[in-house]
Each structure stands twice: as C-alpha cells, then as structure tokens.
C-alpha atoms as a PDB file:
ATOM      1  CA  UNK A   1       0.000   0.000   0.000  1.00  0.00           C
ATOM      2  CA  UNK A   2       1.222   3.527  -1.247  1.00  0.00           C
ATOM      3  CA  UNK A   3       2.026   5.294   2.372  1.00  0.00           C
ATOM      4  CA  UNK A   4       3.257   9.065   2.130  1.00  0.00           C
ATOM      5  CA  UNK A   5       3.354  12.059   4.510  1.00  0.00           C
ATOM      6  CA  UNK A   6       0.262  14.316   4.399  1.00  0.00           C
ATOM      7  CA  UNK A   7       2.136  17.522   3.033  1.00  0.00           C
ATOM      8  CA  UNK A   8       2.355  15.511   0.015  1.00  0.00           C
ATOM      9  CA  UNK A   9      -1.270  14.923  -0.515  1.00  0.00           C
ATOM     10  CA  UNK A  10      -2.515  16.294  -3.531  1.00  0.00           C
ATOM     11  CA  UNK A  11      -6.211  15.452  -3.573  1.00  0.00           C
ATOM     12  CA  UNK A  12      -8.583  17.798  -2.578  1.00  0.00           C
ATOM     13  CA  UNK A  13     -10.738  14.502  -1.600  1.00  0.00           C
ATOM     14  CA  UNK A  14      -7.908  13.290   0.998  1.00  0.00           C
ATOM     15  CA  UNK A  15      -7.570  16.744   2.553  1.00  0.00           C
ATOM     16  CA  UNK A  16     -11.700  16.894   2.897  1.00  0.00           C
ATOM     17  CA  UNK A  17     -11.353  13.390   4.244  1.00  0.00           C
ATOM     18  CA  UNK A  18      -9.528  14.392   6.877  1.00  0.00           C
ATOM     19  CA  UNK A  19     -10.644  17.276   7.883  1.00  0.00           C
ATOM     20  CA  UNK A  20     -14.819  16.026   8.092  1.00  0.00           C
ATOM     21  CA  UNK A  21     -13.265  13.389  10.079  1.00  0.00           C
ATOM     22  CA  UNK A  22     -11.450  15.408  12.193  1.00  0.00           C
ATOM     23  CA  UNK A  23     -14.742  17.239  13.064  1.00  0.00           C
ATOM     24  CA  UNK A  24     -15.857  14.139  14.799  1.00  0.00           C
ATOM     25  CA  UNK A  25     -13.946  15.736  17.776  1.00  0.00           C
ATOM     26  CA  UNK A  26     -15.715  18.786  17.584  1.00  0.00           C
ATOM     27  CA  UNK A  27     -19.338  16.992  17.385  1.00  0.00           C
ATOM     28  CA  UNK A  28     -18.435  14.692  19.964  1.00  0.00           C
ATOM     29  CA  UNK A  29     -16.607  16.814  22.494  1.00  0.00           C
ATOM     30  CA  UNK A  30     -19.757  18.893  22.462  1.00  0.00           C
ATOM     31  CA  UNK A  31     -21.718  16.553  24.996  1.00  0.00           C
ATOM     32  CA  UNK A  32     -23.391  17.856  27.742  1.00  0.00           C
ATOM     33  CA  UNK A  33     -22.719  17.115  31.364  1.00  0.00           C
ATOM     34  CA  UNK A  34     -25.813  15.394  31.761  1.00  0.00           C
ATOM     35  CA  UNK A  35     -24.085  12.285  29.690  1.00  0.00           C
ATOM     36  CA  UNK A  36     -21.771  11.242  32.854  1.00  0.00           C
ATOM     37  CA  UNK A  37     -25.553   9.872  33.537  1.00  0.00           C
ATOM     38  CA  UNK A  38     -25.515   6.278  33.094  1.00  0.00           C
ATOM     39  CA  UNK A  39     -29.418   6.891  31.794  1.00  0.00           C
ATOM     40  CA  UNK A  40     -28.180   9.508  29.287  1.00  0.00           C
ATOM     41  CA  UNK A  41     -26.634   8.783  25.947  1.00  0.00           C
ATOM     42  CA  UNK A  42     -23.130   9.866  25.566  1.00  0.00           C
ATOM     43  CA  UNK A  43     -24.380  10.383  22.028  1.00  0.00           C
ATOM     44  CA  UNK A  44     -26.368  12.962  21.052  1.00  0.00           C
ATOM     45  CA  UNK A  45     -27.914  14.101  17.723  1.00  0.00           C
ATOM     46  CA  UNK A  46     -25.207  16.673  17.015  1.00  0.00           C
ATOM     47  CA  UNK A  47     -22.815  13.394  17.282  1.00  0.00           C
ATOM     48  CA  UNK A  48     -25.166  11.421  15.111  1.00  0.00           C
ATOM     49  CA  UNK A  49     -25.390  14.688  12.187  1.00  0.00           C
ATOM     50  CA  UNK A  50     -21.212  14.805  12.505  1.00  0.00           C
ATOM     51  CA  UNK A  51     -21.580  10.966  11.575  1.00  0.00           C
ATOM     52  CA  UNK A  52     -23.997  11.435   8.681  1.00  0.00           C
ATOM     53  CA  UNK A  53     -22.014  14.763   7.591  1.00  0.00           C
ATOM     54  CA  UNK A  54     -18.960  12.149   7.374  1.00  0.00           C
ATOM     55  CA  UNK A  55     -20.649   9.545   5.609  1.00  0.00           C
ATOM     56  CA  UNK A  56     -22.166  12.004   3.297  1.00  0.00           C
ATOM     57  CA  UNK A  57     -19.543  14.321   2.219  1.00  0.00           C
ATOM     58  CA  UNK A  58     -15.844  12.678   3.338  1.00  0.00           C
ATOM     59  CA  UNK A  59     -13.720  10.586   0.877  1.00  0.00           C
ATOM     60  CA  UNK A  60     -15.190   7.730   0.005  1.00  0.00           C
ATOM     61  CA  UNK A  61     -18.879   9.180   1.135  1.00  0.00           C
ATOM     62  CA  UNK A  62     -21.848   9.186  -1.076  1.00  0.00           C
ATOM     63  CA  UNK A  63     -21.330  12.406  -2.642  1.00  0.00           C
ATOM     64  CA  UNK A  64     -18.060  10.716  -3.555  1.00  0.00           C
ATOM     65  CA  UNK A  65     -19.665   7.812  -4.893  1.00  0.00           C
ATOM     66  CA  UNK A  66     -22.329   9.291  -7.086  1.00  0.00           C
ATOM     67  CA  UNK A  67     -19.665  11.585  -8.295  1.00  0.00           C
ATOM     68  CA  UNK A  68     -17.728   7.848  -9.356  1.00  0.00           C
ATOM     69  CA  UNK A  69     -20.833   6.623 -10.926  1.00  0.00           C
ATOM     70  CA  UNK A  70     -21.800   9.470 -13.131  1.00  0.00           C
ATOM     71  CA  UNK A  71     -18.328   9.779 -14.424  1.00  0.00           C
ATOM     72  CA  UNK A  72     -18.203   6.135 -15.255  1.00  0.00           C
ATOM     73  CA  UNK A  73     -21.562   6.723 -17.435  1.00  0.00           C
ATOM     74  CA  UNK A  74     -19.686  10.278 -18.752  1.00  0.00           C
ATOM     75  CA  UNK A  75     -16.882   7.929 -20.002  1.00  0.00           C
ATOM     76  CA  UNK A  76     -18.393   4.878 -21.401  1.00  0.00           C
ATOM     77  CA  UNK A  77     -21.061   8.093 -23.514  1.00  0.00           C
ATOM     78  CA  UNK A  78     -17.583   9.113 -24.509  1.00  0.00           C
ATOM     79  CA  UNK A  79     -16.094   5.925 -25.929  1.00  0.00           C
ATOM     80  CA  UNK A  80     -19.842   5.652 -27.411  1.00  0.00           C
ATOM     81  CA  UNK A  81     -18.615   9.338 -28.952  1.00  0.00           C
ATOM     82  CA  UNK A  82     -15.970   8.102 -30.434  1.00  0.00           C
ATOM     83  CA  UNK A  83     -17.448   5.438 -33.045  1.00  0.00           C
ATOM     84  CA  UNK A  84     -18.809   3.011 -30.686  1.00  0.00           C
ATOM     85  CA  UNK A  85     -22.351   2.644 -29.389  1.00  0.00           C
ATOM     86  CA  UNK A  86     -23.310   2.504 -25.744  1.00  0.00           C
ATOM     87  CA  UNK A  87     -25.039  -0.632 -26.096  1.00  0.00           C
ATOM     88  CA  UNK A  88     -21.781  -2.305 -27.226  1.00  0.00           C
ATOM     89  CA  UNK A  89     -21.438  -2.567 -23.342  1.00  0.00           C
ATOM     90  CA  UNK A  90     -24.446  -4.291 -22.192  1.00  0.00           C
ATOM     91  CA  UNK A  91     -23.942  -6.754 -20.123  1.00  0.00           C
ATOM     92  CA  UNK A  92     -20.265  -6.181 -19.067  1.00  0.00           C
ATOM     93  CA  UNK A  93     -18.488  -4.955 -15.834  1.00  0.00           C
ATOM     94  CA  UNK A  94     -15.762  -3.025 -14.826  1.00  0.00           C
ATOM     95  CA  UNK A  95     -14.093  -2.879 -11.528  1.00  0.00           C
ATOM     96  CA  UNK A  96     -10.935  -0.197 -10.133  1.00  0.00           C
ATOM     97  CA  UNK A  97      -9.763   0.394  -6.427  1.00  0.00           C
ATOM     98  CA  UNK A  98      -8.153   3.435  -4.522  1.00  0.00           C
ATOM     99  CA  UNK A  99      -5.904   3.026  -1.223  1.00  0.00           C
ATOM    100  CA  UNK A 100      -4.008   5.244   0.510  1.00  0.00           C
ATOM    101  CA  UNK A 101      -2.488   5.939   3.867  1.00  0.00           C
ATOM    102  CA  UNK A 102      -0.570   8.750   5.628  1.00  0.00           C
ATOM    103  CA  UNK A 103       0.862  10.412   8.635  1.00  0.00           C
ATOM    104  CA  UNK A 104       0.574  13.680   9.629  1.00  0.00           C
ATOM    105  CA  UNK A 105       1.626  15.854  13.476  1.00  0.00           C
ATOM    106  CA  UNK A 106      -0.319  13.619  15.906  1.00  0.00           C
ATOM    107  CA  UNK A 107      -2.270  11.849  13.294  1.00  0.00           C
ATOM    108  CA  UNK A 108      -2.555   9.099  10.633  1.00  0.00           C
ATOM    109  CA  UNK A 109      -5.501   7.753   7.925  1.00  0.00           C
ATOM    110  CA  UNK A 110      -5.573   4.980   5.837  1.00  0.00           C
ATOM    111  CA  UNK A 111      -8.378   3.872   3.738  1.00  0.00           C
ATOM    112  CA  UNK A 112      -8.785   1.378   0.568  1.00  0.00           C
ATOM    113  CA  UNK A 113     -11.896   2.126  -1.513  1.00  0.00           C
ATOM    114  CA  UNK A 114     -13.314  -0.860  -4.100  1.00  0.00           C
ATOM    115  CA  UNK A 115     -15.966  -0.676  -7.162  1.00  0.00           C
ATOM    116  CA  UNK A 116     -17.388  -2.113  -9.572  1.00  0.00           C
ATOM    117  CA  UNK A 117     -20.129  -1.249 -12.660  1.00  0.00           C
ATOM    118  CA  UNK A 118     -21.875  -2.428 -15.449  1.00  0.00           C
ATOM    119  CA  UNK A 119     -24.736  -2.073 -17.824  1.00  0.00           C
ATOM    120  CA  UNK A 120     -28.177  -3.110 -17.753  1.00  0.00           C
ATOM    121  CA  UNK A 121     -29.683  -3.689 -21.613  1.00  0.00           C
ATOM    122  CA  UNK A 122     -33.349  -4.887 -22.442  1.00  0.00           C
ATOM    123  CA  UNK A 123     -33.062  -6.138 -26.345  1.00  0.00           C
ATOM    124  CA  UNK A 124     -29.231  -4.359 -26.462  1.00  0.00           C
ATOM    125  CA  UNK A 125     -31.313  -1.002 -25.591  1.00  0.00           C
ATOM    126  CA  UNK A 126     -29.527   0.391 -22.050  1.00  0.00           C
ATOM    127  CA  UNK A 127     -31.889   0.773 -19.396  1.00  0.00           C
ATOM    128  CA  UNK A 128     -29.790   1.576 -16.366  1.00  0.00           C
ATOM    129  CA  UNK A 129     -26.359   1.831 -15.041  1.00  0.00           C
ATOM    130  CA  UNK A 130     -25.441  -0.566 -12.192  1.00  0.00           C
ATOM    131  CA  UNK A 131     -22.560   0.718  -9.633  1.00  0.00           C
ATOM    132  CA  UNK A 132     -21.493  -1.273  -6.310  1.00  0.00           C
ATOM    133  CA  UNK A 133     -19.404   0.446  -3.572  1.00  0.00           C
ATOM    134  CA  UNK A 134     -17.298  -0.953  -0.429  1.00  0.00           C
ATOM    135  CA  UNK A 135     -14.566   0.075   1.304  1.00  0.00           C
ATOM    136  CA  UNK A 136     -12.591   0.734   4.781  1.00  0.00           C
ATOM    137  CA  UNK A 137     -11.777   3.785   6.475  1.00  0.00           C
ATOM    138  CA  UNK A 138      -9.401   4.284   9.667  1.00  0.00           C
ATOM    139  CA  UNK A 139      -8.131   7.488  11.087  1.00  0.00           C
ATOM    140  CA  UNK A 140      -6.071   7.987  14.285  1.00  0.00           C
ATOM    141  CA  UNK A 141      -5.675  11.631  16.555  1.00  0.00           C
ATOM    142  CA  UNK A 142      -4.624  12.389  19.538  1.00  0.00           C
ATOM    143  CA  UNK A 143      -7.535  12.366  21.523  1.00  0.00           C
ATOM    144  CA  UNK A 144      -9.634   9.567  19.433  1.00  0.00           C
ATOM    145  CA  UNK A 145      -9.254   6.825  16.851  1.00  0.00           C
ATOM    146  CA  UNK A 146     -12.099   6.228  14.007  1.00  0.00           C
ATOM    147  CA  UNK A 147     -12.754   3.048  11.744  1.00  0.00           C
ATOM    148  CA  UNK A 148     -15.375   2.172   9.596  1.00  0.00           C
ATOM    149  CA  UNK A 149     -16.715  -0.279   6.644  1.00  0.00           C
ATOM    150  CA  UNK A 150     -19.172   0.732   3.870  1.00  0.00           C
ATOM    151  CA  UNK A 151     -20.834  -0.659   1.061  1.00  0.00           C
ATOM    152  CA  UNK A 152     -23.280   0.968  -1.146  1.00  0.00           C
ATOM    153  CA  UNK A 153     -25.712  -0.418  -4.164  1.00  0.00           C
ATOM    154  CA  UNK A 154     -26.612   2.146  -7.153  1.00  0.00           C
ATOM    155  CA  UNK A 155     -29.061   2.297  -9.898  1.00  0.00           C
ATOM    156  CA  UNK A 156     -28.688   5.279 -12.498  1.00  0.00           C
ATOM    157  CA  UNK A 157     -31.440   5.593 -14.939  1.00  0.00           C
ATOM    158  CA  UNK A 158     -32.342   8.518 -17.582  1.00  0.00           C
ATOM    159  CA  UNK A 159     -29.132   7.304 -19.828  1.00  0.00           C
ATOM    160  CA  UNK A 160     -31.822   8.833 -23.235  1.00  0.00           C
ATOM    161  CA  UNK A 161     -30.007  11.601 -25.082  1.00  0.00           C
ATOM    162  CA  UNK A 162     -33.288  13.451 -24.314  1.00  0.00           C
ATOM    163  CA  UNK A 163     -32.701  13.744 -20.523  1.00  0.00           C
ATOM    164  CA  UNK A 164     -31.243  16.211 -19.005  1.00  0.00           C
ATOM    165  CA  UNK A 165     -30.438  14.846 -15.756  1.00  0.00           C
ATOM    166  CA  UNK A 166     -29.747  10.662 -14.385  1.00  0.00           C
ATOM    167  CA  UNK A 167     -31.796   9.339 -12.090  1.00  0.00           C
ATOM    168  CA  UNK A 168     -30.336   7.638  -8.952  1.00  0.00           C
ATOM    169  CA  UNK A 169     -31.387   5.651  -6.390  1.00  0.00           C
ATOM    170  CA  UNK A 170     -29.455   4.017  -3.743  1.00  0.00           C
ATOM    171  CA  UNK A 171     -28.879   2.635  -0.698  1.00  0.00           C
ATOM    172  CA  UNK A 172     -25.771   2.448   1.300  1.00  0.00           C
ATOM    173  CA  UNK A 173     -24.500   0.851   4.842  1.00  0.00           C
ATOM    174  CA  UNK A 174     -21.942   1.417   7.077  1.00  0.00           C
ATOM    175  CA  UNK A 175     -20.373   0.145  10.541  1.00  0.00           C
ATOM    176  CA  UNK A 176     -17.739   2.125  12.715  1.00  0.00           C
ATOM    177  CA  UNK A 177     -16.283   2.664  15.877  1.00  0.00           C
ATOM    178  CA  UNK A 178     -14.844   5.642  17.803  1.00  0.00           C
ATOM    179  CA  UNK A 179     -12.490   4.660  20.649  1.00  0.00           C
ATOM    180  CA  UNK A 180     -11.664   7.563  22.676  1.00  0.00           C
ATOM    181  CA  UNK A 181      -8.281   8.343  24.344  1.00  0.00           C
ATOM    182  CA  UNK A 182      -9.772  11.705  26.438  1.00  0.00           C
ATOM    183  CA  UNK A 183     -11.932  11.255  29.685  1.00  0.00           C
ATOM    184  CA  UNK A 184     -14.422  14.021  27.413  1.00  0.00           C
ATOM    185  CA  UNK A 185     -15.038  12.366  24.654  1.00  0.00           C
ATOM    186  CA  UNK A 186     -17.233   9.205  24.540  1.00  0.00           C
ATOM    187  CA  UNK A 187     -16.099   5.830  22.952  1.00  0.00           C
ATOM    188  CA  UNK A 188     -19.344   4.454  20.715  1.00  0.00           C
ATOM    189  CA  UNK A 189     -20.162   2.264  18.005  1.00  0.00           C
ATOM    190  CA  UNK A 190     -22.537   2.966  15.227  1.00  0.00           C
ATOM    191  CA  UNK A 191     -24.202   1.717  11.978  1.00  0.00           C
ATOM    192  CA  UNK A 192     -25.954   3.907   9.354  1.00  0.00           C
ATOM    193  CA  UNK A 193     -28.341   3.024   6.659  1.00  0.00           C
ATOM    194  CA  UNK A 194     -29.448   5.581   3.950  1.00  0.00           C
ATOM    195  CA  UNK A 195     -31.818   4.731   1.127  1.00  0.00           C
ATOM    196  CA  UNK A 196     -32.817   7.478  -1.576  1.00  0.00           C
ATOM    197  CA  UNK A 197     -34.869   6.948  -5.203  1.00  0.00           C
ATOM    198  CA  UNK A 198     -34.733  10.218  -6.365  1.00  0.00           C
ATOM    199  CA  UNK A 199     -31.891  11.652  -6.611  1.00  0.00           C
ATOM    200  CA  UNK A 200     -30.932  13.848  -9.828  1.00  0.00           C
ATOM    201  CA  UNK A 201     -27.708  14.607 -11.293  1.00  0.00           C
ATOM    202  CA  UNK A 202     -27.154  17.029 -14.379  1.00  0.00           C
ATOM    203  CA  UNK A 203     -25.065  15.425 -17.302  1.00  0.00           C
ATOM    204  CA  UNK A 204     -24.062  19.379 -17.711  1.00  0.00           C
ATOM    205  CA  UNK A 205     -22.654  19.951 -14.615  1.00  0.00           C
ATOM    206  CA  UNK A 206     -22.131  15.964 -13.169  1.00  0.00           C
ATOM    207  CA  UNK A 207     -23.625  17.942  -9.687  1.00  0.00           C
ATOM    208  CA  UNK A 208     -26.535  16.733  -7.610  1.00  0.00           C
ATOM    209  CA  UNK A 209     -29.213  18.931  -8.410  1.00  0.00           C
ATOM    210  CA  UNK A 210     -32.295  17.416  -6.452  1.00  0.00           C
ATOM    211  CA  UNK A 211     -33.326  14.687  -4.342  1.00  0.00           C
ATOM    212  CA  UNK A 212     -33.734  13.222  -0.478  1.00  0.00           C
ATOM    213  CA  UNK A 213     -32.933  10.551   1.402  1.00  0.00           C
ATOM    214  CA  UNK A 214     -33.777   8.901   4.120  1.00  0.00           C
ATOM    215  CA  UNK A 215     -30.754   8.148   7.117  1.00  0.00           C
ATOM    216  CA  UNK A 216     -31.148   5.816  10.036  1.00  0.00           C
ATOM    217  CA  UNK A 217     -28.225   5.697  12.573  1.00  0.00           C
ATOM    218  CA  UNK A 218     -28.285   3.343  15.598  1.00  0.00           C
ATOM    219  CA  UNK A 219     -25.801   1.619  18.124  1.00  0.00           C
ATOM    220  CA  UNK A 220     -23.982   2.139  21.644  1.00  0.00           C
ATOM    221  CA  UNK A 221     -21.914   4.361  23.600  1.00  0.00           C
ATOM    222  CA  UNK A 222     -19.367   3.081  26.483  1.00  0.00           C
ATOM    223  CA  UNK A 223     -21.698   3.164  28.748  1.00  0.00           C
ATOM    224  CA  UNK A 224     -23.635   0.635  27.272  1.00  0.00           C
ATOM    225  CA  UNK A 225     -26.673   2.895  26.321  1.00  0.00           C
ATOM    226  CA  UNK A 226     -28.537   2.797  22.741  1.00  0.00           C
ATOM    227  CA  UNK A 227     -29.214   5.691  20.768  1.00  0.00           C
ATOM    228  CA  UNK A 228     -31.083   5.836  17.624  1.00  0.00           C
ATOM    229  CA  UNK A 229     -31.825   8.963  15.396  1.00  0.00           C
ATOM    230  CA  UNK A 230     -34.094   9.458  12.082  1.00  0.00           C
ATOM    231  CA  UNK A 231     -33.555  12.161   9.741  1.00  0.00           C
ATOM    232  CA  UNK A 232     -34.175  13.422   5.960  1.00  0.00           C
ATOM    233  CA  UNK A 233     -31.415  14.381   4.204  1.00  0.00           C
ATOM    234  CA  UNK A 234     -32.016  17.289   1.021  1.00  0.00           C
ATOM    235  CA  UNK A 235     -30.012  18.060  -1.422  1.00  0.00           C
ATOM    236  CA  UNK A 236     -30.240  21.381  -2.894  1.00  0.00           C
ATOM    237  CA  UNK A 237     -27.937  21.780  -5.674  1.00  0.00           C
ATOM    238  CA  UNK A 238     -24.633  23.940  -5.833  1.00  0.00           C
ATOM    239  CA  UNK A 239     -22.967  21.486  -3.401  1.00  0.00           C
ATOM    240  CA  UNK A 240     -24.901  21.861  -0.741  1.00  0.00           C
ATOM    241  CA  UNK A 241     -27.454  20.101   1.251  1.00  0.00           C
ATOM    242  CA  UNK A 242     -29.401  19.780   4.639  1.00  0.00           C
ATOM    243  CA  UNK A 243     -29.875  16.789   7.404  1.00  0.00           C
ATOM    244  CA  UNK A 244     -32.637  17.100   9.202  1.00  0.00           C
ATOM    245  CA  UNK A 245     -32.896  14.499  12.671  1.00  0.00           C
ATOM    246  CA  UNK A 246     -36.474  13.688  14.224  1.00  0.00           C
ATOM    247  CA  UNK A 247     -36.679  16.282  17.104  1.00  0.00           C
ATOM    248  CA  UNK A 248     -33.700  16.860  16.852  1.00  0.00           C
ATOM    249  CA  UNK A 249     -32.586  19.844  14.800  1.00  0.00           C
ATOM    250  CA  UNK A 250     -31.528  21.289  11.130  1.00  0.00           C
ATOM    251  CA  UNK A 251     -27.679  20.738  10.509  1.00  0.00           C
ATOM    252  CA  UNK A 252     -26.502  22.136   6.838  1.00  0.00           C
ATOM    253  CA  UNK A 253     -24.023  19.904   5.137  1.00  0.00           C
ATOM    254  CA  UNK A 254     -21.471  21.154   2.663  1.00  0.00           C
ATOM    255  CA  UNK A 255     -18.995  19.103  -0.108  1.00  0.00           C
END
C-alpha cells in the first residue's frame, strides 16, 4: 500500500477526508454534562449529524460515490462518442480500487476504496447503469481513533439523449467505531443506513441537483446505552445540502 506524509497529498478529496473526520472531535466533544448519567446517551444528535455529515460528504462518502458513478456513465457516452455505441457494453463490468495511507503531526488515515459497474440492456437497448461500492476507512488523533466499513448499491437511470439529468437511487451501509483516548469524549459504536430513489444529477454539470434521502443511525456508547436517530437528508444543488434528525434539529451539510 502507497504510504506518504500528508504535506504531500494532492487530492482535494484526501484533505476533505480528513478534515470532516477530524470534526468528529468537535461533534463529539460537544456533549453535555448530563451524559456522565448512566441513563443519558453519551451520544447525542449533534454526534449522530457529525456521523452522517462524514458519511455524506468525506472521501469515500456518497457524494463521492455518485460523483464515481456518473463519471463512469460520462466515459463509457464518450467511448460511445468516439465510433462506438453505448449498447456495445451491455452486459459487461468493470471494476478499479483506490488506497491510501498517511501520517501527519499527531495523526494518521488509511483507507482502501473498491468498485465495480456495469450495464443493464433490455433487447441491447440500455436501461440503467449498475454501480457497487465498499470500502474501509481508519483514522487515528490524539484524543480519538475512528474506523469504519461501507458498502453501497446504485441504480442510475435517464441514460436517453433526451434527458437532461440521471436518475439515482441508492442505498448504502456502514459500521464504525470511535475509541476515545480523552476522559471528554465518549467511545461508541454505530451503523448507518441511507436509502434514496430520487436523486438527480445534471449530465451538464455531473452535480446533484435534487433529491432526499432517508438516514437511520443506531448503536452504543461506552456506557452501554442505545441511541437511535431518524432524519431526511435534502439536497439542494450547488454542493450543498441539509440533514434534518427527528426532534432533533436542522444541521446544513457542505462538499
């Protein structure tokens, strides 16, 4: 695995990785005193919306991943562009990887994403655009360490020269853990599951320009209490997008 120092990242992906993730301190730190209760969740829905926010917008999240997927339909239209037809691909599959790991001062990541995609045809006519998602992320600070598995199942429609946007649904799920190393911050584990069926992307601008989706996050703190919070997430074009939890406030989300 390719391991380099973090000054020597180039991505603008790894540096938003790190730095979503790294906000996991802030959400988390922010529990109230009332949590040293042994009747009171040491996770609150701030902590829960930092989780979402991560899965959401971080490397490797689901902006991420419908960013992957439309470009894979931009470049198979492309080699359809270039003398080739689009159904010349029905029925086959591609699959790539990304891994990478780093230090930096008083931290380290490491993460290995996997994918593949093919195409759907009905009488070598292409109805949708199939895209699978898994992958491992780990990142160590000084006060807490993070780790996490994902895997994610996509269906893009609207592939017609006559539409202006693909349609996407989805549904992805993901495990972690937070072990903390500070008497403030609580140690928990977690599991999210998000399922949309509307979400639009513009073949223009290959940005989300609509949709919602629906986010479930459960699991247990350190003190053995279970916490479980409901939200809608909206997307509202131009990058940006809202979570809202079930009673438990509006957080605004960013990529």
């Amino acid at each position: 695995m390719k391991r380099q120092n973090l000054s020597f990242a180039k991505g603008k992906s790894t540096l938003l990785f790190l730095l979503v993730a790294a906000g996991i301190a802030v959400g988390v730190t922010s529990c109230s005193k009332k949590d040293d209760d042994k009747n009171t969740p040491g996770v609150t829905s701030e902590n829960a919306a930092v989780m979402v926010t991560q899965s959401v917008t971080a490397q490797g999240g689901l902006t991420d991943q419908i960013s992957s997927a439309t470009l894979a339909v931009s470049n198979l239209e492309a080699r359809k562009a270039s003398g080739g037809k689009l159904s010349d691909f029905c029925g086959k599959s591609e699959k790539d990887s990304l891994k990478l790991a780093g230090d930096g001062q008083n931290f380290s990541f490491d993460y290995a994403l996997y994918w593949t995609y093919g195409l759907t045809c009905q009488q070598d006519i292409p109805s949708q655009f199939n895209f699978d998602y898994s992958g491992r992320v780990a990142l160590a600070m000084e006060k807490f360490a993070t780790s996490s598995k994902f895997s994610s199942v996509y269906t893009l429609r609207g592939l017609g020269a006559n539409s202006a946007n693909w349609e996407i649904s989805q549904k992805y799920d993901a495990t972690g853990e937070l072990t903390s190393k500070a008497a403030e911050i609580p140690s928990y584990s977690s599991e999210i599951h998000y399922e949309s069926t509307n979400i639009k992307v513009s073949k223009t601008t290959k940005e989300i320009v609509s949709g919602s989706a629906a986010v479930k996050i459960t699991g247990k703190d350190s003190k053995g209490n279970a916490f479980s919070y409901q939200g809608i997430i909206t997307f509202k074009g131009g990058r940006k997008g809202s979570y809202v939890v079930n009673g438990g406030g509006t957080f605004e989300l960013q990529w």
